[in-house]
Protein backbone atom coordinates (compact mmCIF):
# COMPACT_ATOMS: atom_id res chain seq x y z
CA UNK A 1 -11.90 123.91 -58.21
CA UNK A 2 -12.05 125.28 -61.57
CA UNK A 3 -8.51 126.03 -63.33
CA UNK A 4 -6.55 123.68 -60.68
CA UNK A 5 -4.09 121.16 -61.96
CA UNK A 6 -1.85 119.16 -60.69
CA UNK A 7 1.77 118.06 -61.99
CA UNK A 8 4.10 115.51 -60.76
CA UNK A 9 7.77 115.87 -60.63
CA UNK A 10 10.87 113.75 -59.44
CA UNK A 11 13.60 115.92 -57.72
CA UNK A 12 16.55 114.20 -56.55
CA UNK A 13 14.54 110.73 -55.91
CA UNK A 14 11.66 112.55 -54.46
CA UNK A 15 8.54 113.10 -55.51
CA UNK A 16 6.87 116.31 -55.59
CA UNK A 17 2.99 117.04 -56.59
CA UNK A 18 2.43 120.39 -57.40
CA UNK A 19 -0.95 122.04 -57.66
CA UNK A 20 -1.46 125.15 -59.62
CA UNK A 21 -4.09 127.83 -61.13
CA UNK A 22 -3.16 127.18 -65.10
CA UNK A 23 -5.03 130.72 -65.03
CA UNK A 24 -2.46 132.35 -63.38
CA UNK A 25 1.07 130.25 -63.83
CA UNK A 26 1.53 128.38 -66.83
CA UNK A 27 2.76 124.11 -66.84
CA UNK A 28 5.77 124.99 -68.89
CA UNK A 29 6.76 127.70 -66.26
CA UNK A 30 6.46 125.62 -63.51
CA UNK A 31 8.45 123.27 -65.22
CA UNK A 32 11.56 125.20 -66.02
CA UNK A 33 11.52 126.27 -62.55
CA UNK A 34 11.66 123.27 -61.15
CA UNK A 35 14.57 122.28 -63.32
CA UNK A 36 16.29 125.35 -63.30
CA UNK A 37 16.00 125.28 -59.03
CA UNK A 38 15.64 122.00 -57.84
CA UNK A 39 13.38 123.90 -55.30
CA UNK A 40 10.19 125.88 -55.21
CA UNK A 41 8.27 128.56 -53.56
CA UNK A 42 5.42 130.42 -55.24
CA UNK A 43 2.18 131.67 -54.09
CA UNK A 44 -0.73 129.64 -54.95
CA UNK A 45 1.09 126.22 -55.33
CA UNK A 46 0.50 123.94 -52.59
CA UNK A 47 3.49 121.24 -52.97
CA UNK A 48 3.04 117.82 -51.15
CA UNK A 49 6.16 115.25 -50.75
């Protein structure tokens, strides 16, 4: 799949693996919102424990 990536986090001593278009959200957003939340939901990320 063209434009996927993927981008591993730790949240409270769990892992989380989130996939992503890079076309349409970029890393460094994804990022912030992680640390900024602690939790995520946004369309087109599929997010695996």
């Amino acid at each position: 799949m063209k434009g996927i990536e993927s981008h591993s986090f730790n949240v409270e001593n769990r892992q989380f693996i989130v996939w992503y278009d890079s076309k349409v959200i970029d890393k460094k957003m994804i990022i912030q919102a992680v640390e900024e939340a602690g939790n995520f939901s946004v369309k087109n990320w599929g997010i695996t424990k």
